[in-house]
Protein backbone atom coordinates (compact mmCIF):
# COMPACT_ATOMS: atom_id res chain seq x y z
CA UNK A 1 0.00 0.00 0.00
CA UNK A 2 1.52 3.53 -0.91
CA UNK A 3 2.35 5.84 2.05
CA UNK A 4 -0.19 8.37 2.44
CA UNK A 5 1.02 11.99 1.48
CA UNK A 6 1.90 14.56 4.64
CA UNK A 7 -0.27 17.17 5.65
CA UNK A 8 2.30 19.25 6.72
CA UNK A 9 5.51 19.82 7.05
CA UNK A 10 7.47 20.78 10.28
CA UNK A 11 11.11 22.90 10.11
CA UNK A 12 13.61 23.44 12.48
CA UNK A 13 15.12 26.49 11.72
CA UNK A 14 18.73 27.55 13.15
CA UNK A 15 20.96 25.50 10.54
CA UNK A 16 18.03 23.96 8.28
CA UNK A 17 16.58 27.31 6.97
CA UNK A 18 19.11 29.70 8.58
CA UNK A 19 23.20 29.75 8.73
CA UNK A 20 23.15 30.40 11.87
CA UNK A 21 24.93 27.56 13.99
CA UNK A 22 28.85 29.14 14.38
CA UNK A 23 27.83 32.46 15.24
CA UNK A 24 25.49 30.58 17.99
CA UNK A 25 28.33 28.62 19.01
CA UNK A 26 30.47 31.81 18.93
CA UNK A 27 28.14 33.47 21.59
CA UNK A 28 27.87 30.79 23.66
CA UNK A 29 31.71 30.10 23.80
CA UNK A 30 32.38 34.05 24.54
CA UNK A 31 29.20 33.55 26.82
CA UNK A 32 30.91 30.78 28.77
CA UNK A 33 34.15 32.70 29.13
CA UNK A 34 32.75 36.00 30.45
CA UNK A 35 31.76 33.15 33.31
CA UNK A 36 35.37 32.04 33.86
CA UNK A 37 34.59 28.62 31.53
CA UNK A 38 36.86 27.79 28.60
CA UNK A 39 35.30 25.64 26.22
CA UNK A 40 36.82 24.69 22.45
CA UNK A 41 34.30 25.92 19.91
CA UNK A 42 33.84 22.64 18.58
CA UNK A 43 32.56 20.94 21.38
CA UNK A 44 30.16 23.94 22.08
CA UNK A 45 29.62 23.12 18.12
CA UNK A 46 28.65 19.46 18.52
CA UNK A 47 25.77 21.00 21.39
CA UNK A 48 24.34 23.61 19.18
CA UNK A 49 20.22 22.55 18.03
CA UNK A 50 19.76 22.07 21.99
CA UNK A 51 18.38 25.06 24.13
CA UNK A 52 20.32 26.71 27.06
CA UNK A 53 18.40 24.08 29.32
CA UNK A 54 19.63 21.34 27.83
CA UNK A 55 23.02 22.63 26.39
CA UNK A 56 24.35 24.16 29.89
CA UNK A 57 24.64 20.49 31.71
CA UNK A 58 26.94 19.24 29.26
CA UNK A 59 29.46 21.80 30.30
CA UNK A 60 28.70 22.67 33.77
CA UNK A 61 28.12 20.99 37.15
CA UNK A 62 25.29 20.97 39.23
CA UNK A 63 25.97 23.74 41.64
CA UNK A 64 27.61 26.00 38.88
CA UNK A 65 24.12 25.53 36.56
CA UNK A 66 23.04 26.79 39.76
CA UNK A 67 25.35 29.81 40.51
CA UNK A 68 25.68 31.18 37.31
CA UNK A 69 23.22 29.42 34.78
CA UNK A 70 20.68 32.30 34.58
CA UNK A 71 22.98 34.74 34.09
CA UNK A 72 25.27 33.14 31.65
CA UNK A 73 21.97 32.12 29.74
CA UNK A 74 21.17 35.83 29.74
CA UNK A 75 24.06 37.25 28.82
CA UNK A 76 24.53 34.61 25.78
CA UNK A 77 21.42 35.49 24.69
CA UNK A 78 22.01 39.56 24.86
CA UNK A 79 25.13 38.88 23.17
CA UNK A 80 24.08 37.27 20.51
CA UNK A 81 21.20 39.44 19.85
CA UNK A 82 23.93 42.30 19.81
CA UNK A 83 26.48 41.04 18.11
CA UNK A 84 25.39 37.81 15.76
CA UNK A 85 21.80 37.85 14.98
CA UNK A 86 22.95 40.78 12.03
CA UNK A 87 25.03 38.00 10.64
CA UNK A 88 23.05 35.50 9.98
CA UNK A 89 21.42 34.86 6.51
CA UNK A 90 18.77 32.52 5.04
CA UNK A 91 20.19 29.81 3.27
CA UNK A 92 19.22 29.60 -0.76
CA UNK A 93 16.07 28.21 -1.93
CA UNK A 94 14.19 28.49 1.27
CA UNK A 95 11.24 30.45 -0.18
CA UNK A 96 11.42 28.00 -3.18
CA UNK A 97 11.19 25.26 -1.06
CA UNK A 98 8.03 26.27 0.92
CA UNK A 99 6.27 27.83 -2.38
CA UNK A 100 6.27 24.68 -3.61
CA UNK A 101 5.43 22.64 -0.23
CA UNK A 102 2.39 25.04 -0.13
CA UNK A 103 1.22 24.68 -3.86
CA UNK A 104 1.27 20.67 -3.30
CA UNK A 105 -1.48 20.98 -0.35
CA UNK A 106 1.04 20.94 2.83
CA UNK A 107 1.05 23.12 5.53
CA UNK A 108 3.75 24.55 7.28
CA UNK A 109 4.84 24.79 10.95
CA UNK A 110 8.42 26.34 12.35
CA UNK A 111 9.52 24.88 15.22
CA UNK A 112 12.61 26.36 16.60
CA UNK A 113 14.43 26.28 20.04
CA UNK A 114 15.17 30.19 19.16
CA UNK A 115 13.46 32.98 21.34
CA UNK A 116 10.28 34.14 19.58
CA UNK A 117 11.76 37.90 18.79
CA UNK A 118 15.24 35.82 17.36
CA UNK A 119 12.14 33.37 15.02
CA UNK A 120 11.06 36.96 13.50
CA UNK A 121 13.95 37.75 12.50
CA UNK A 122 15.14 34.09 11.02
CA UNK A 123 11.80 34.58 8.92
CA UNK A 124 12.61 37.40 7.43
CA UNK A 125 15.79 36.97 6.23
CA UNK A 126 14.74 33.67 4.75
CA UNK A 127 12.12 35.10 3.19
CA UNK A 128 9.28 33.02 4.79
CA UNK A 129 7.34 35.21 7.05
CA UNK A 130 4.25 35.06 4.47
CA UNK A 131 4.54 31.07 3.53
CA UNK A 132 4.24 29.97 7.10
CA UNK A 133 1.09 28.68 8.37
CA UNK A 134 1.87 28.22 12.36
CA UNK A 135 5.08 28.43 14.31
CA UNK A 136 6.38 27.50 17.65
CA UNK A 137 9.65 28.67 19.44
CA UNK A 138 11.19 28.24 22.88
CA UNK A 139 8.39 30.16 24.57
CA UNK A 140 6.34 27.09 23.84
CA UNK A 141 7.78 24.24 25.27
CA UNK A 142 8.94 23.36 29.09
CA UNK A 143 11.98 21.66 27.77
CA UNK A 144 13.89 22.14 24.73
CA UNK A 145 14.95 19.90 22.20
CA UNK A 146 16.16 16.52 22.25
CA UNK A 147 12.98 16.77 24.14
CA UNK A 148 9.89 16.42 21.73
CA UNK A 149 8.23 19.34 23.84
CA UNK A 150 8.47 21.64 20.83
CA UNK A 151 6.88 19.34 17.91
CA UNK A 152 4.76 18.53 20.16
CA UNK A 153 3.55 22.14 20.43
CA UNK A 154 3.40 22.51 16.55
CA UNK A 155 1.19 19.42 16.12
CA UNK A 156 -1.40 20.80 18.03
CA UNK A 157 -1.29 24.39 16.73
CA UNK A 158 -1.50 22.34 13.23
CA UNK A 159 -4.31 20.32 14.99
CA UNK A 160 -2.60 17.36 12.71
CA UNK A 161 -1.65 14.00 13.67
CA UNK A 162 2.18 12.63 13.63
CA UNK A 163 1.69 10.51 11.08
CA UNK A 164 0.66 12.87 8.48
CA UNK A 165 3.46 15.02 9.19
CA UNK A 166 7.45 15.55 8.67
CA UNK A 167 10.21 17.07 10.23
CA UNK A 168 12.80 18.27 8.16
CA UNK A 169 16.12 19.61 10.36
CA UNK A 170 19.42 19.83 10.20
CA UNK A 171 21.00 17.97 13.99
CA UNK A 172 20.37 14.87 15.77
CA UNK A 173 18.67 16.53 18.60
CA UNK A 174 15.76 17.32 15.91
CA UNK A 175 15.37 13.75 14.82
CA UNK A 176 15.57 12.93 18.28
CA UNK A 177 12.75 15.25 19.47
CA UNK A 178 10.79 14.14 16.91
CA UNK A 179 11.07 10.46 17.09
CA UNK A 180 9.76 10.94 20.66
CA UNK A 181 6.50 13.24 19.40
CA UNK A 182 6.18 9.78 16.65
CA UNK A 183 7.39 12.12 13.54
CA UNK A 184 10.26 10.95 11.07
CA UNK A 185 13.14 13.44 10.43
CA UNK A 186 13.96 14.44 6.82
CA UNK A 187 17.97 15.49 7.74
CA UNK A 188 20.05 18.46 6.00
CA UNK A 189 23.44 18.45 5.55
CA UNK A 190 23.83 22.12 6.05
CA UNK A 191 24.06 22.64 9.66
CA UNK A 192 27.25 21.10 9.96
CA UNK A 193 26.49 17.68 11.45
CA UNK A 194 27.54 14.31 9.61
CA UNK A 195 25.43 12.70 7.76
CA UNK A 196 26.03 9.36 9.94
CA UNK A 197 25.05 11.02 13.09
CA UNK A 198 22.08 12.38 11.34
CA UNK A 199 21.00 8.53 10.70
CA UNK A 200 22.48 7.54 13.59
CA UNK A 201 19.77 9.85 15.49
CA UNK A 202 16.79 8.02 13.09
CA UNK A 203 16.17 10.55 9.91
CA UNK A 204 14.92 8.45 7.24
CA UNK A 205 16.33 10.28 4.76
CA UNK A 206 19.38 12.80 4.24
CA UNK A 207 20.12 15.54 1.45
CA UNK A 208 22.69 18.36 1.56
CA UNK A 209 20.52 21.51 1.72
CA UNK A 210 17.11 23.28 1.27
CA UNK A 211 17.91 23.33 -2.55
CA UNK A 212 18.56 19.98 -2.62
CA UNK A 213 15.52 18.70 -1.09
CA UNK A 214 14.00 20.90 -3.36
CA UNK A 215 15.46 19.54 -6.58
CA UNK A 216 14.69 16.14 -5.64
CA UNK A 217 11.43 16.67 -4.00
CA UNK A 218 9.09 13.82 -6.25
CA UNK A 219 11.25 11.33 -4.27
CA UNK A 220 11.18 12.43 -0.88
CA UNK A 221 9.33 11.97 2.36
CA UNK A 222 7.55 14.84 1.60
CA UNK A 223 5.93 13.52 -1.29
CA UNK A 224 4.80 10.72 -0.04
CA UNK A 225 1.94 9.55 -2.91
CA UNK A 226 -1.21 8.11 -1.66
């Protein structure tokens, strides 16, 4: 029996529709040594598609989350608004991508781990802010991702079940979250992670960028036939 076509479509957004992952691993580096923390940039890197609640453990103890986590989480978050958030530009073929997701019936959700005035921004300079049907950010879920809080939050703002939707993102904490909320994870290339650990983590399918998925759309998850 065919697969049934989605219904809609659910994006991450910070390294799947934005290129935006160094300069957040930038802040968060200067972030942690303005607290007295030396990290390398890579392993900050490898964390990056997590939110501050879930990135912060891997690099600090117990009773320093507890000392300093507020404030460092503040002060990353100032300091990337100041300094970063200018930089960062949609990746090509975003507005493509969702023109033609929306012409084949879909609708579309964003759900990001980024602070709703940092999502406003990401839409715009993708191009998007008009081709978006519902969105969810950080302000939406108790826990961020690898924790499905967030997709969980889009499905019911799309009032759609799992199973006629798919993720598309660009880490393994997004196939992750999703596998937990029951949605498969379309995985792009252009966030930086390997395409191993992207399978590793459960996406069912990998391609190198929105373009990409794009030009080979007829054979993708997305176009599932009925």
């Amino acid at each position: 029996m065919a697969q049934q076509a989605p219904q809609g479509s659910i994006f991450d957004v910070d390294g799947t529709l934005v290129d935006s992952v160094d300069l957040h691993a930038k802040a968060w580096q200067e972030a942690f040594e303005h607290f007295g923390h030396r990290i390398p940039f890579a392993a900050i890197r490898s964390q990056i598609g997590k939110g501050g609640d879930q990135l912060m453990p891997v690099f600090l103890g117990p009773a320093e989350l507890r000392r300093i986590g507020a404030a460092l989480e503040k002060f990353r978050s100032d300091h990337f608004k100041r300094r970063y958030l200018p930089l960062v530009r949609g990746f090509p073929g975003v507005a493509d991508l969702f023109g033609h997701i929306r012409k084949a019936g879909q609708r579309i959700a964003l759900a990001s781990s980024a602070k709703g005035d940092e999502l406003a921004v990401y839409k715009d300079v993708a191009g998007i802010a008009d081709l978006i049907d519902v969105e969810t950010s950080s302000d939406d879920a108790e826990k961020s991702k690898p924790h499905p809080d967030i997709f969980e939050a889009a499905l019911d703002r799309l009032s759609l079940p799992a199973e006629r939707c798919v993720v598309v993102g660009d880490s393994p904490y997004d196939a992750e979250a999703a596998s937990k909320a029951g949605l498969p994870t379309i995985g792009l290339l252009c966030g930086g992670f390997p395409r191993e650990q992207l399978l590793y983590a459960g996406c069912v399918a990998i391609y190198a960028d929105p373009i990409d998925l794009l030009r080979n759309y007829a054979t993708t998850p997305l176009a599932a036939s009925d």
